[in-house]
C-alpha atoms as a PDB file:
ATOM      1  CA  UNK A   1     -81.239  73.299  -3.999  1.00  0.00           C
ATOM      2  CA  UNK A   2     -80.942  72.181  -0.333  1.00  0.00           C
ATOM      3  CA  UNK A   3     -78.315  71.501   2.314  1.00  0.00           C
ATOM      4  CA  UNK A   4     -77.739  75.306   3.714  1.00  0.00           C
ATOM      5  CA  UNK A   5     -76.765  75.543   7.122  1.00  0.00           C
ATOM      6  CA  UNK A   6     -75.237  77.895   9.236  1.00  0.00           C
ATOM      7  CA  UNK A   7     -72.192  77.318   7.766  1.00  0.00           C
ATOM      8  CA  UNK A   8     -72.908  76.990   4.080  1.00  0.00           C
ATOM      9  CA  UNK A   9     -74.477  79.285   1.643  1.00  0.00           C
ATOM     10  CA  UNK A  10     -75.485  78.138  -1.575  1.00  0.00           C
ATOM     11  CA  UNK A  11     -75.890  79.998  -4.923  1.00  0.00           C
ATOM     12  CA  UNK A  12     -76.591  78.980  -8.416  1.00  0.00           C
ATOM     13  CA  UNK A  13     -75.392  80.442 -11.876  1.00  0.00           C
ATOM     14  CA  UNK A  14     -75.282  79.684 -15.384  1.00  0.00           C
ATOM     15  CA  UNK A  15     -75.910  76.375 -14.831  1.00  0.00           C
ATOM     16  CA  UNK A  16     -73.243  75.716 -11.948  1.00  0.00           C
ATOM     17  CA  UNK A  17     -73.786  75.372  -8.035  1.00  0.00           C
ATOM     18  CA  UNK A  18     -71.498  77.215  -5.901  1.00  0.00           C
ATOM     19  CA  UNK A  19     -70.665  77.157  -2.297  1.00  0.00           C
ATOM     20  CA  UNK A  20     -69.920  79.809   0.257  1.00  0.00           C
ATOM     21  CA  UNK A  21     -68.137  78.713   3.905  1.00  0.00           C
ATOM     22  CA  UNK A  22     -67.224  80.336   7.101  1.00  0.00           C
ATOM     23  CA  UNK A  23     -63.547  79.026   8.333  1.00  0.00           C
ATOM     24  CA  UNK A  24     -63.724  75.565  10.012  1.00  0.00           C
ATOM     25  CA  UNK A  25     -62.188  76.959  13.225  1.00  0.00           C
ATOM     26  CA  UNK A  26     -62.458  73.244  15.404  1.00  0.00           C
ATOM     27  CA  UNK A  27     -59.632  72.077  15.696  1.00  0.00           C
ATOM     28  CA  UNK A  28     -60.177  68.085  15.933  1.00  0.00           C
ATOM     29  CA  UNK A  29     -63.762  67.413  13.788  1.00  0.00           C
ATOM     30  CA  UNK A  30     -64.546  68.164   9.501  1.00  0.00           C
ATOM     31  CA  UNK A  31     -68.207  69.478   8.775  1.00  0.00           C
ATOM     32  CA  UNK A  32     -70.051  67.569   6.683  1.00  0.00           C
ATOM     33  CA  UNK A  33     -73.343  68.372   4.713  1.00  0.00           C
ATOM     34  CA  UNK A  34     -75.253  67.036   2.291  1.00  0.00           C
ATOM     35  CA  UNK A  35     -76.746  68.956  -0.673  1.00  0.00           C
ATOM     36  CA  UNK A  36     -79.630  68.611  -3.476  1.00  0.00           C
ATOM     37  CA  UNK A  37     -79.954  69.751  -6.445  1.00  0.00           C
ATOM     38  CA  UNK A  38     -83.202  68.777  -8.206  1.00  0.00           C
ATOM     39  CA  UNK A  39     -83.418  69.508 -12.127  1.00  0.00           C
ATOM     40  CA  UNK A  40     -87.307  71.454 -12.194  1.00  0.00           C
ATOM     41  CA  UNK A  41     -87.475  70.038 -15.599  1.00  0.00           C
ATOM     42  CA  UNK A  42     -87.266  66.336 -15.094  1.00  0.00           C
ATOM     43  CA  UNK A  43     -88.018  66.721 -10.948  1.00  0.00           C
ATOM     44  CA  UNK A  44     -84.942  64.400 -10.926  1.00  0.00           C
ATOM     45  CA  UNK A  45     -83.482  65.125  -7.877  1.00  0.00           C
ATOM     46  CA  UNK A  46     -79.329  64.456  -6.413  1.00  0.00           C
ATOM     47  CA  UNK A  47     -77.694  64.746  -3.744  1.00  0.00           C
ATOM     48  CA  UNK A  48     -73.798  65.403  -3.310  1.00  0.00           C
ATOM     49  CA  UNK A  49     -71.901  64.816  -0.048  1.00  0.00           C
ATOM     50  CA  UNK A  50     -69.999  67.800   1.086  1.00  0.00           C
ATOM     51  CA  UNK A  51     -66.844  68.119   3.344  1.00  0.00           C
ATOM     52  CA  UNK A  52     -65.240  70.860   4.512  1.00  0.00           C
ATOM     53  CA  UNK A  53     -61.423  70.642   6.404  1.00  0.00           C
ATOM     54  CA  UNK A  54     -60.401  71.598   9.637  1.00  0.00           C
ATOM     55  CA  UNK A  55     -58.818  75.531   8.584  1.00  0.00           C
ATOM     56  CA  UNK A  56     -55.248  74.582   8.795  1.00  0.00           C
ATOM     57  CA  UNK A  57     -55.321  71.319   9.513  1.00  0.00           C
ATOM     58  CA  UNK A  58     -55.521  70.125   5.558  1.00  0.00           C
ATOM     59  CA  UNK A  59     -57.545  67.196   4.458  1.00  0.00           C
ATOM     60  CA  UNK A  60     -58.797  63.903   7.025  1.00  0.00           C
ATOM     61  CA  UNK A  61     -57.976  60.744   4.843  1.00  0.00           C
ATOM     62  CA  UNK A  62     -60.880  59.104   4.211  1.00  0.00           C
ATOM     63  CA  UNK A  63     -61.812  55.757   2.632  1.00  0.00           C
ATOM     64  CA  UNK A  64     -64.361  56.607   0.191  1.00  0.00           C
ATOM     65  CA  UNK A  65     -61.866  58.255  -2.069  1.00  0.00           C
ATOM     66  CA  UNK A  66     -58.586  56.802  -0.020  1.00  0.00           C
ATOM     67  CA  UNK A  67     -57.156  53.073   0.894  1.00  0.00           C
ATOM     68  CA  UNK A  68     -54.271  51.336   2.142  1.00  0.00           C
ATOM     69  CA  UNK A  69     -53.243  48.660   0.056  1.00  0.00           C
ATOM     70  CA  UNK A  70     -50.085  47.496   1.963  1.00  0.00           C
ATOM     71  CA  UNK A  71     -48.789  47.149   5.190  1.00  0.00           C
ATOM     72  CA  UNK A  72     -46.294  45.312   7.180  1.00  0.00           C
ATOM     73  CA  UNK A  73     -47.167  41.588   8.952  1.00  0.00           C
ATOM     74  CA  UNK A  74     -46.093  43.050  12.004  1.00  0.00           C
ATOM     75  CA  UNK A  75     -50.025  45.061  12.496  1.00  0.00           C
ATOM     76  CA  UNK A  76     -51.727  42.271  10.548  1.00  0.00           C
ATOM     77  CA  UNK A  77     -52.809  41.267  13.756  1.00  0.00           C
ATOM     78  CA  UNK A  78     -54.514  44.433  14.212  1.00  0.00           C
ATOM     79  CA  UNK A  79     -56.690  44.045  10.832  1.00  0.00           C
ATOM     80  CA  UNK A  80     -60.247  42.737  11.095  1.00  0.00           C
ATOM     81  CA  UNK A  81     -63.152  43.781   9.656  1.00  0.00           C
ATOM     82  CA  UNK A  82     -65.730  42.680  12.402  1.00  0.00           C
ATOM     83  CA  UNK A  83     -63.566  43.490  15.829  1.00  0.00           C
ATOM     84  CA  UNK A  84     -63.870  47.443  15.340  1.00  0.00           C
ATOM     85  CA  UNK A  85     -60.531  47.651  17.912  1.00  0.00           C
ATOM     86  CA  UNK A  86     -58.690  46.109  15.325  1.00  0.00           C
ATOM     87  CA  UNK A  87     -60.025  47.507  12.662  1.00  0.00           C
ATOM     88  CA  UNK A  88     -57.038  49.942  11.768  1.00  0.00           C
ATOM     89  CA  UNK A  89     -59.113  51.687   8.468  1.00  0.00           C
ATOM     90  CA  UNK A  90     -60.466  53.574  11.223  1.00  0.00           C
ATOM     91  CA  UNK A  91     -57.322  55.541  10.955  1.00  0.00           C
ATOM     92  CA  UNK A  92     -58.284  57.685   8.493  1.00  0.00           C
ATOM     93  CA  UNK A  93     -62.251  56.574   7.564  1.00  0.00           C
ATOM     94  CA  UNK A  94     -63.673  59.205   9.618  1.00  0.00           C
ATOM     95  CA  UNK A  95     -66.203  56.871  11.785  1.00  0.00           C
ATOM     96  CA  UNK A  96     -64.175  58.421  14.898  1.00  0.00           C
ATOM     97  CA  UNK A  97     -67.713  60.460  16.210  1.00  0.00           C
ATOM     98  CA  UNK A  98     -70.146  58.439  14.607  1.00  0.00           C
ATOM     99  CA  UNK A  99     -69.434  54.510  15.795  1.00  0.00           C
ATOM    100  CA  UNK A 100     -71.266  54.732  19.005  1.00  0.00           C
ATOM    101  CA  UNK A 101     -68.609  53.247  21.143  1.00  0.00           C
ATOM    102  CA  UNK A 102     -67.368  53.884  24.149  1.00  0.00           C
ATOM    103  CA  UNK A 103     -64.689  56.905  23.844  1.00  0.00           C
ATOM    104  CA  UNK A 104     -62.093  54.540  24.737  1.00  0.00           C
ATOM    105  CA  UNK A 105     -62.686  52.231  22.180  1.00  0.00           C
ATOM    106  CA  UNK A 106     -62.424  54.564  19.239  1.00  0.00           C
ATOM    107  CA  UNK A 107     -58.491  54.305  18.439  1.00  0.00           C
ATOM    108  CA  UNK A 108     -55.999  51.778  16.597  1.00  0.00           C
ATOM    109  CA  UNK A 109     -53.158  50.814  18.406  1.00  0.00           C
ATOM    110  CA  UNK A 110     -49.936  49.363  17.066  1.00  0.00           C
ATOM    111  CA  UNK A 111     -46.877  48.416  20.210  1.00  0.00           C
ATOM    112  CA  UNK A 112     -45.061  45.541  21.136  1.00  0.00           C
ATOM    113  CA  UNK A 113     -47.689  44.680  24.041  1.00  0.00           C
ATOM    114  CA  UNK A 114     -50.336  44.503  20.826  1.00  0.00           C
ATOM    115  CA  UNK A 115     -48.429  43.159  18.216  1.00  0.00           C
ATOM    116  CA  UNK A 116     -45.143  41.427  20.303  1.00  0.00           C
ATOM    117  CA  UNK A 117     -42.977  42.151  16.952  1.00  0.00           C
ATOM    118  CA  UNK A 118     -42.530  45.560  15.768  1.00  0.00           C
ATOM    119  CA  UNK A 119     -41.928  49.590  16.667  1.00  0.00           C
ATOM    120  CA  UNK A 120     -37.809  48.508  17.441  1.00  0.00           C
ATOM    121  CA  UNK A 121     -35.222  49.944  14.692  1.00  0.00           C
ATOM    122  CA  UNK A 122     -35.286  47.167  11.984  1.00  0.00           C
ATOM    123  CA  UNK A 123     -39.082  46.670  12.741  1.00  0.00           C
ATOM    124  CA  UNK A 124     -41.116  49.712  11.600  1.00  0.00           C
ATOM    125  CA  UNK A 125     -44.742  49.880  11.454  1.00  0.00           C
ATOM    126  CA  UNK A 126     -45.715  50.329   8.124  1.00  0.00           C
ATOM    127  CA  UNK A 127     -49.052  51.699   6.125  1.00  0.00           C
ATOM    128  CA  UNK A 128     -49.369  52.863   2.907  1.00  0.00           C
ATOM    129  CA  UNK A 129     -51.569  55.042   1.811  1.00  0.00           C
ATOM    130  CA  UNK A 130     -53.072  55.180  -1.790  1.00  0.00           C
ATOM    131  CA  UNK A 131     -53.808  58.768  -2.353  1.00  0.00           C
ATOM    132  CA  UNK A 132     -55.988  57.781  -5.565  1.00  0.00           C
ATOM    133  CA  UNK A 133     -55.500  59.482  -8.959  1.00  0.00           C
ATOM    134  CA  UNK A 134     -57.481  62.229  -8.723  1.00  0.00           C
ATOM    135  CA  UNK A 135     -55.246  63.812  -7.130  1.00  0.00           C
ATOM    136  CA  UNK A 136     -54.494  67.521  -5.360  1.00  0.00           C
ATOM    137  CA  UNK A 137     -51.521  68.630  -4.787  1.00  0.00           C
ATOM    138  CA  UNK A 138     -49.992  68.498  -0.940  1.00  0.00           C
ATOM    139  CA  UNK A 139     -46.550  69.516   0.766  1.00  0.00           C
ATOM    140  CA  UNK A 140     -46.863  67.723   3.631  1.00  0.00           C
ATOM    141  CA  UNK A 141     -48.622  64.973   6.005  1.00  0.00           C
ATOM    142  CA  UNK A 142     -49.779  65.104   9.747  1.00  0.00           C
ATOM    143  CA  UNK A 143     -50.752  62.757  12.475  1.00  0.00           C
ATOM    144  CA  UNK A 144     -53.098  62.879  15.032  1.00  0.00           C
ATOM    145  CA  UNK A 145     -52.885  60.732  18.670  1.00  0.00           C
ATOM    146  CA  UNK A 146     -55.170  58.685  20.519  1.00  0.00           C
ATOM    147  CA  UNK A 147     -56.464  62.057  22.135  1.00  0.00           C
ATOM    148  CA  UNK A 148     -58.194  60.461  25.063  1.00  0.00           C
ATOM    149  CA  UNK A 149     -54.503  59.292  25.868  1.00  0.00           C
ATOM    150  CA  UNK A 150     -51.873  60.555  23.581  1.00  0.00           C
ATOM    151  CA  UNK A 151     -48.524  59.212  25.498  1.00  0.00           C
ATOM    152  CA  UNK A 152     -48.367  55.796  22.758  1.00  0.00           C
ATOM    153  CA  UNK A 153     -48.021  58.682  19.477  1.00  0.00           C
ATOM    154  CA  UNK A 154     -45.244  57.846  17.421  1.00  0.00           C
ATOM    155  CA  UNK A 155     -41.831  59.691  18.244  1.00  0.00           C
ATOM    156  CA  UNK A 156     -39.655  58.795  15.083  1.00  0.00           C
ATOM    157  CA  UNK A 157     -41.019  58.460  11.822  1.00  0.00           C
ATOM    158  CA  UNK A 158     -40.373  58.299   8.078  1.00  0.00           C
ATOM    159  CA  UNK A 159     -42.053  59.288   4.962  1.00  0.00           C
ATOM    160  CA  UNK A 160     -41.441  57.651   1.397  1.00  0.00           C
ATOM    161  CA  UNK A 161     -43.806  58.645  -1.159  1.00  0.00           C
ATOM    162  CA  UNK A 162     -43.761  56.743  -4.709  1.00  0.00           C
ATOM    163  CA  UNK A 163     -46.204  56.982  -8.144  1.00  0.00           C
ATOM    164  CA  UNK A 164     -45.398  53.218  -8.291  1.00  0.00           C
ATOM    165  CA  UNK A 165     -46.238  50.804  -5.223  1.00  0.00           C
ATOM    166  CA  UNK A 166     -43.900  48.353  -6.172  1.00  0.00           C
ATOM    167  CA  UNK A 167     -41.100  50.590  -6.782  1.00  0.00           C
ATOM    168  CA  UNK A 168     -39.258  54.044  -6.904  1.00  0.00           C
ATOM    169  CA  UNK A 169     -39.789  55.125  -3.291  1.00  0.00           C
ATOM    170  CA  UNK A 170     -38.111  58.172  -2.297  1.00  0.00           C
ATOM    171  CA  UNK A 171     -37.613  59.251   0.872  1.00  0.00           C
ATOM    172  CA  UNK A 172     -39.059  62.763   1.972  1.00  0.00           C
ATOM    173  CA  UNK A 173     -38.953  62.564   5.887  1.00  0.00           C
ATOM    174  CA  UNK A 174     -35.921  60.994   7.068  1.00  0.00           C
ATOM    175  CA  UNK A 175     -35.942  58.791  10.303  1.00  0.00           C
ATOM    176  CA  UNK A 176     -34.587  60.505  12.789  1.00  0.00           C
ATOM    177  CA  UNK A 177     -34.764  59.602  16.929  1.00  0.00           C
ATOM    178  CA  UNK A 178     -37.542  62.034  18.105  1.00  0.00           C
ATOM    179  CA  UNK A 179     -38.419  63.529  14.450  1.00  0.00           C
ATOM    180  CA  UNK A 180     -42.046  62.976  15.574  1.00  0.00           C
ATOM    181  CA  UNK A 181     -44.074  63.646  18.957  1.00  0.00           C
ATOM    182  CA  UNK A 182     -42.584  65.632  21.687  1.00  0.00           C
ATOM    183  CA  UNK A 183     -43.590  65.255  24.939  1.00  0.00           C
ATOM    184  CA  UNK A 184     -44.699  68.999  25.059  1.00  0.00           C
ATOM    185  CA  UNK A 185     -46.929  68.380  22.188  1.00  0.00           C
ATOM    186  CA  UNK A 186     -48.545  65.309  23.540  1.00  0.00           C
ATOM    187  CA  UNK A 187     -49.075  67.030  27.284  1.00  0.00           C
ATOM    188  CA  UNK A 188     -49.893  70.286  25.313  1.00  0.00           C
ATOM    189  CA  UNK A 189     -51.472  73.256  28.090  1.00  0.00           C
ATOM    190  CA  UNK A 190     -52.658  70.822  30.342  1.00  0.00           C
ATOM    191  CA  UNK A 191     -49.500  69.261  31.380  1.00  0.00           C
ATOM    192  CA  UNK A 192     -50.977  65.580  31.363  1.00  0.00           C
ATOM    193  CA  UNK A 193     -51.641  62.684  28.402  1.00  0.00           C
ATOM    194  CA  UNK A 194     -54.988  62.679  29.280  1.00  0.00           C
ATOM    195  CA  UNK A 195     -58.498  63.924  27.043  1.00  0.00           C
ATOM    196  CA  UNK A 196     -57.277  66.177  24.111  1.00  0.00           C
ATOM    197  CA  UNK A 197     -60.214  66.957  22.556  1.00  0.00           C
ATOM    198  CA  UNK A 198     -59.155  69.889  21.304  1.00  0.00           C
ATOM    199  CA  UNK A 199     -56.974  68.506  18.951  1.00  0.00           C
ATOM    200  CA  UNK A 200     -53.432  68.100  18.244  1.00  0.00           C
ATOM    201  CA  UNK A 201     -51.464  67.014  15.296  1.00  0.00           C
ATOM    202  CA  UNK A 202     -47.920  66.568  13.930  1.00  0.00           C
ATOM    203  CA  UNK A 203     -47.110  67.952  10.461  1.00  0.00           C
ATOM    204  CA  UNK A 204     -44.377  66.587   8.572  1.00  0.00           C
ATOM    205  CA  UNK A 205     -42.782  69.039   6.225  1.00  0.00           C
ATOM    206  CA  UNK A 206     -42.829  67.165   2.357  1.00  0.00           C
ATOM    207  CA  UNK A 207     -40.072  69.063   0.285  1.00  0.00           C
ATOM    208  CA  UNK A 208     -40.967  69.114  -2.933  1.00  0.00           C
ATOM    209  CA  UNK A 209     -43.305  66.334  -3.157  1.00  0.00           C
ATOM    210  CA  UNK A 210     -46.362  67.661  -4.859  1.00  0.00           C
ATOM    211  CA  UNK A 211     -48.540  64.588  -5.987  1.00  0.00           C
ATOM    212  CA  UNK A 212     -47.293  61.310  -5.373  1.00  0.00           C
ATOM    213  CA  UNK A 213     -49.489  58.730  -5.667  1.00  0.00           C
ATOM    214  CA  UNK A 214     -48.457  56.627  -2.590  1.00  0.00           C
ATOM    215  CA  UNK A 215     -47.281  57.647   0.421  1.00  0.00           C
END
């Protein structure tokens, strides 16, 4: 086997590999390894990609297991897949430390300066997430800012989750004015909008939505 790090401690019994952490303590960035595990017999060798969460900060979406499949015309605009500012996958692909960009660059932005039609009651910005069918169960969702300049996070949201995406959406998160970002969150300690890197986020409370498909 290979892939231990300072972080991860690898074992093998009976035929099964295990792995031993320390807590993810950062609060904005997963760890990610990769480990091998090469048969002696046939000196066939894998490897297996291995991610470990933020410690309470759940799961980053990511694309590899993850998509959106829907969302509404008015951030269509903001879809390409060559122009990496409009490329809003980014949102939950984890590129957001690996793109070599310009710190600025590395966000998705949806407002009425972008978009001209959208983010006013009646116009929502929509995404839908496909959470796959291997599914785990969760009790709730959060949302992380721009952190280089969190002011533009969203400050009313709702959640609908559904097994179907064509039907039988249920609302879990109702919309109500300021139900998202506060102002105190978004200055946090620092009193200012400006360079969060330590990380905040927004967690919205599911009820007793365990493992809905889409959300």
């Amino acid at each position: 086997m290979s892939g231990e790090n300072e972080w991860l401690t690898l074992s093998q019994e009976d035929g099964k590999v295990y792995a031993e952490v320390t807590a993810n303590i950062s609060t904005n960035k997963e760890r990610t390894a990769k480990i091998g595990v090469k048969n002696v017999k046939t000196g066939m060798e894998g490897k297996i990609d291995f991610r470990q969460g933020m410690k309470g900060y759940g799961i980053i979406l990511n694309k590899s297991t993850w998509n959106i499949p829907a969302y509404s015309t008015n951030i269509s605009s903001q879809y390409s897949e060559t122009e990496m500012k409009k490329y809003f996958p980014r949102l939950y692909d984890n590129v957001w430390w690996d793109t070599g960009l310009k710190e600025n660059d590395i966000y998705v932005e949806f407002n009425k300066g972008i978009t001209t039609d959208g983010g006013a009651d009646g116009k929502p910005y929509v995404l839908v997430f496909d959470l796959g069918e291997n599914l785990r169960e969760y009790n709730s969702f959060g949302i992380v800012p721009r952190l280089q300049w969190t002011a533009p996070a969203p400050k009313t949201v709702q959640i609908e989750v559904s097994d179907d995406l064509n039907e039988g959406w249920i609302t879990v998160v109702t919309k109500n004015d300021g139900n998202g970002f506060t102002e105190a969150e978004l200055k946090g300690a620092t009193g200012s909008y400006n360079n969060h890197g330590e990380g905040i986020i927004h967690w919205f409370e599911l009820g007793n939505c365990k493992n809905a498909i889409f959300v």
